[in-house]
N, C-alpha and C. Protein backbone atom coordinates (compact mmCIF):
# COMPACT_ATOMS: atom_id res chain seq x y z
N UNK A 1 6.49 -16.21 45.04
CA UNK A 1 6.85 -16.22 43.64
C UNK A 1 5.62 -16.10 42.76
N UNK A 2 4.99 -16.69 43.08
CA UNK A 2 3.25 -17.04 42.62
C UNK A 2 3.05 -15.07 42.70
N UNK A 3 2.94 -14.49 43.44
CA UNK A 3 2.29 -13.10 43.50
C UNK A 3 3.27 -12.24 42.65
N UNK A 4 4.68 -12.47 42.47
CA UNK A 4 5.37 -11.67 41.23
C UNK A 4 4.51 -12.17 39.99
N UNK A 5 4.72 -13.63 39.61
CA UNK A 5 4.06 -13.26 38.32
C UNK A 5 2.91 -12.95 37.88
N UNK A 6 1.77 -12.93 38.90
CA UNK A 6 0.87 -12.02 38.71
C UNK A 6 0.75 -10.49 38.67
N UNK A 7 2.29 -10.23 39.13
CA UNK A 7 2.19 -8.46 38.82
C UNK A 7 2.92 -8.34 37.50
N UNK A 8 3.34 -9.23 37.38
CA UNK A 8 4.35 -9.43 36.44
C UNK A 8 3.31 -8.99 34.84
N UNK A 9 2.12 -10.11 34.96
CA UNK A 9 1.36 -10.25 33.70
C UNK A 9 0.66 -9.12 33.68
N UNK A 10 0.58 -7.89 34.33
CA UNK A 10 -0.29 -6.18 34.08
C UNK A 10 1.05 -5.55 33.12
N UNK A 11 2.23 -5.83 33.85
CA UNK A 11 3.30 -4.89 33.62
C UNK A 11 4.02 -5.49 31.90
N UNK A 12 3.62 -6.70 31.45
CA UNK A 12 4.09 -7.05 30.18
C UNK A 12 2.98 -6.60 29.60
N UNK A 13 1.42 -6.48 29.55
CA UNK A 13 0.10 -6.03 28.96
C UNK A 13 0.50 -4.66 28.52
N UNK A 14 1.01 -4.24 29.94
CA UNK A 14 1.46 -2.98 29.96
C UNK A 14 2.54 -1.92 28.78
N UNK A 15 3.10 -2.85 28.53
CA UNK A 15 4.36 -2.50 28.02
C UNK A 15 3.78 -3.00 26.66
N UNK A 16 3.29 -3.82 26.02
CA UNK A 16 2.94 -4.39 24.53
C UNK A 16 1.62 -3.51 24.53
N UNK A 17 0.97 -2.87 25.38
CA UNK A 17 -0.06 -1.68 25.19
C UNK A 17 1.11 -0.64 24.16
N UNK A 18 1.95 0.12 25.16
CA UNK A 18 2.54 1.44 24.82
C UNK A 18 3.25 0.43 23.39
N UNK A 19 3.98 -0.45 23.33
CA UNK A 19 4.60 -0.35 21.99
C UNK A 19 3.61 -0.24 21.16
N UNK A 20 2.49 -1.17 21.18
CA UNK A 20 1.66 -0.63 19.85
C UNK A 20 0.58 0.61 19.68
N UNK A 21 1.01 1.20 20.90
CA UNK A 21 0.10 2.70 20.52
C UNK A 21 1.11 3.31 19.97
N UNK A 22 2.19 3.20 20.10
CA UNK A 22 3.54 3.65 19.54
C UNK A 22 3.57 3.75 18.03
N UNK A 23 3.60 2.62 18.14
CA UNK A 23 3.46 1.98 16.28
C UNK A 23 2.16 2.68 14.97
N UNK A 24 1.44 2.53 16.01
CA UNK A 24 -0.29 2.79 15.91
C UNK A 24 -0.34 4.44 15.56
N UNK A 25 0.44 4.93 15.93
CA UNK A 25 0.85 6.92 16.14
C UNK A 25 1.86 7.51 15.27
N UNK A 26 2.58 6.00 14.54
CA UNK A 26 3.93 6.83 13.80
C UNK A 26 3.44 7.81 12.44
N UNK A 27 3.92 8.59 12.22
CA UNK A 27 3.36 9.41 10.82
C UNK A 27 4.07 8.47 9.75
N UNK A 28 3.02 8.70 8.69
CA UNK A 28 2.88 7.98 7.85
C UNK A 28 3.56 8.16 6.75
N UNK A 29 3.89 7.71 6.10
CA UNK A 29 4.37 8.43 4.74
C UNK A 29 4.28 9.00 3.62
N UNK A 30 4.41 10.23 3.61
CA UNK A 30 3.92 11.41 2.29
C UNK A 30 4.35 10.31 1.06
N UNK A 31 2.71 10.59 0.31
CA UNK A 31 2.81 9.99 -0.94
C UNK A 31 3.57 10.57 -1.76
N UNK A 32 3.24 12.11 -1.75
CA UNK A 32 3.88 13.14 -2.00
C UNK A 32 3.05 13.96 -2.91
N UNK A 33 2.94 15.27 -3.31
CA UNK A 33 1.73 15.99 -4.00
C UNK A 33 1.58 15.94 -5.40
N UNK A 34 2.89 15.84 -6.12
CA UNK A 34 3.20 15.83 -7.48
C UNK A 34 1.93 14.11 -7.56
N UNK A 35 2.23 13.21 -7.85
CA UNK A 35 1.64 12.03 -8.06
C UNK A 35 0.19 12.14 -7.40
N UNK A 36 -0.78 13.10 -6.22
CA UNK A 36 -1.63 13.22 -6.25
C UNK A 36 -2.28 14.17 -7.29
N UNK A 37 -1.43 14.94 -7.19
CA UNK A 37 -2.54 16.53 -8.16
C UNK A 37 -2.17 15.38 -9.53
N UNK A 38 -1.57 14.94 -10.11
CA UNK A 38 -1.33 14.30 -11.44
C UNK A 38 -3.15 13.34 -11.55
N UNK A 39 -3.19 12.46 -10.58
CA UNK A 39 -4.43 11.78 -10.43
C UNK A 39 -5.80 12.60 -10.68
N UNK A 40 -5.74 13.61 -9.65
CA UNK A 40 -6.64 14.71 -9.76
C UNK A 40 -7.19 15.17 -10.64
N UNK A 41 -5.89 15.49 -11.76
CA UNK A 41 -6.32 16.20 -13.01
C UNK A 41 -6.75 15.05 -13.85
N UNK A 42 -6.21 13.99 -13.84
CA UNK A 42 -6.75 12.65 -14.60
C UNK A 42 -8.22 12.57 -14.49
N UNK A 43 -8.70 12.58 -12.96
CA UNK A 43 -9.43 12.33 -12.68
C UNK A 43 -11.10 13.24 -13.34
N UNK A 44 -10.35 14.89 -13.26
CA UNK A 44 -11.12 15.69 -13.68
C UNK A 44 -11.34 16.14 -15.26
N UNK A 45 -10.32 15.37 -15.84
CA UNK A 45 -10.61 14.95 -17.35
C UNK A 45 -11.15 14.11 -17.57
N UNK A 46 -11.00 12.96 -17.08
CA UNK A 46 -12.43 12.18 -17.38
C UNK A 46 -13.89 12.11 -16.97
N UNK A 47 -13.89 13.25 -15.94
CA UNK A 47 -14.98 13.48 -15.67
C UNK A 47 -15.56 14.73 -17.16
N UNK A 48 -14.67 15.09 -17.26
CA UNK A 48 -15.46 16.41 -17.93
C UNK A 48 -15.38 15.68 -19.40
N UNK A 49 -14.74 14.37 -19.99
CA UNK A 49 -15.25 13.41 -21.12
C UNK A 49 -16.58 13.34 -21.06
N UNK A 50 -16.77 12.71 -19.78
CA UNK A 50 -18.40 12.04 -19.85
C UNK A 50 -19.18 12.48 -20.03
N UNK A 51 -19.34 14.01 -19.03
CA UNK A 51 -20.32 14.99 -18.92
C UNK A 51 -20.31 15.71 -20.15
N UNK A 52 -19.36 16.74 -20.28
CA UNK A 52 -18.91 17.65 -21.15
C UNK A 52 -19.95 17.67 -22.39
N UNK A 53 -20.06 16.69 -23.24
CA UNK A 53 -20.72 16.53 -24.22
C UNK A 53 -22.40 17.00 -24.57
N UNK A 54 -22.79 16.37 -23.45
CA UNK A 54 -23.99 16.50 -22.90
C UNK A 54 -24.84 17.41 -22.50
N UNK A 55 -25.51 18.32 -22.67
CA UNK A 55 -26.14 19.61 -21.72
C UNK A 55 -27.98 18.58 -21.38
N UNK A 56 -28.14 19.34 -19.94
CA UNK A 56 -28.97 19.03 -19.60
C UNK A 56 -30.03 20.49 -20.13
N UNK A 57 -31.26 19.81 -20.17
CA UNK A 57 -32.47 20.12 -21.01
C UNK A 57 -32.57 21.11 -19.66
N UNK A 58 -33.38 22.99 -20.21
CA UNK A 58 -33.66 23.52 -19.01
C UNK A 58 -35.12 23.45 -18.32
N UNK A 59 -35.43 22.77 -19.20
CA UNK A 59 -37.31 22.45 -18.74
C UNK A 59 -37.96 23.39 -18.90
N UNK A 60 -37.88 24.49 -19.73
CA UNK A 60 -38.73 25.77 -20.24
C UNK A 60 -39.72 25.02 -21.64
C-alpha cells in the first residue's frame, strides 16, 4: 500500500502540472481595438501639446 501512494504522489503533481499549464495557455481576452486606438490618439495629442509649441534651436 505504502508503494501505491508513492506512485500515487508523481501522478497527482502530474495532473495539477497539466491543469495549470492549461490555465496558464488560455487566450486572453480582447480588450478590443476601438478603446485602444481611442487611448492612442489621446495619447498622441498630448504628446504633440507639450512638444508642439516648442521648436528646437538648429545650432547654425
Amino acid at each position: 500500500m505504502a508503494a501505491l501512494a508513492w506512485l500515487g504522489i508523481p501522478v497527482v503533481a502530474g495532473v495539477i502540472a497539466v491543469l495549470w499549464a492549461a490555465w496558464a495557455a488560455r487566450p486572453r481576452r480582447a480588450t478590443g481595438d476601438g478603446a485602444s486606438l481611442a487611448e492612442h490618439e489621446r495619447f498622441l495629442a498630448a504628446m504633440e501639446r507639450s512638444t508642439g509649441s516648442h521648436r528646437v534651436p538648429d545650432g547654425h
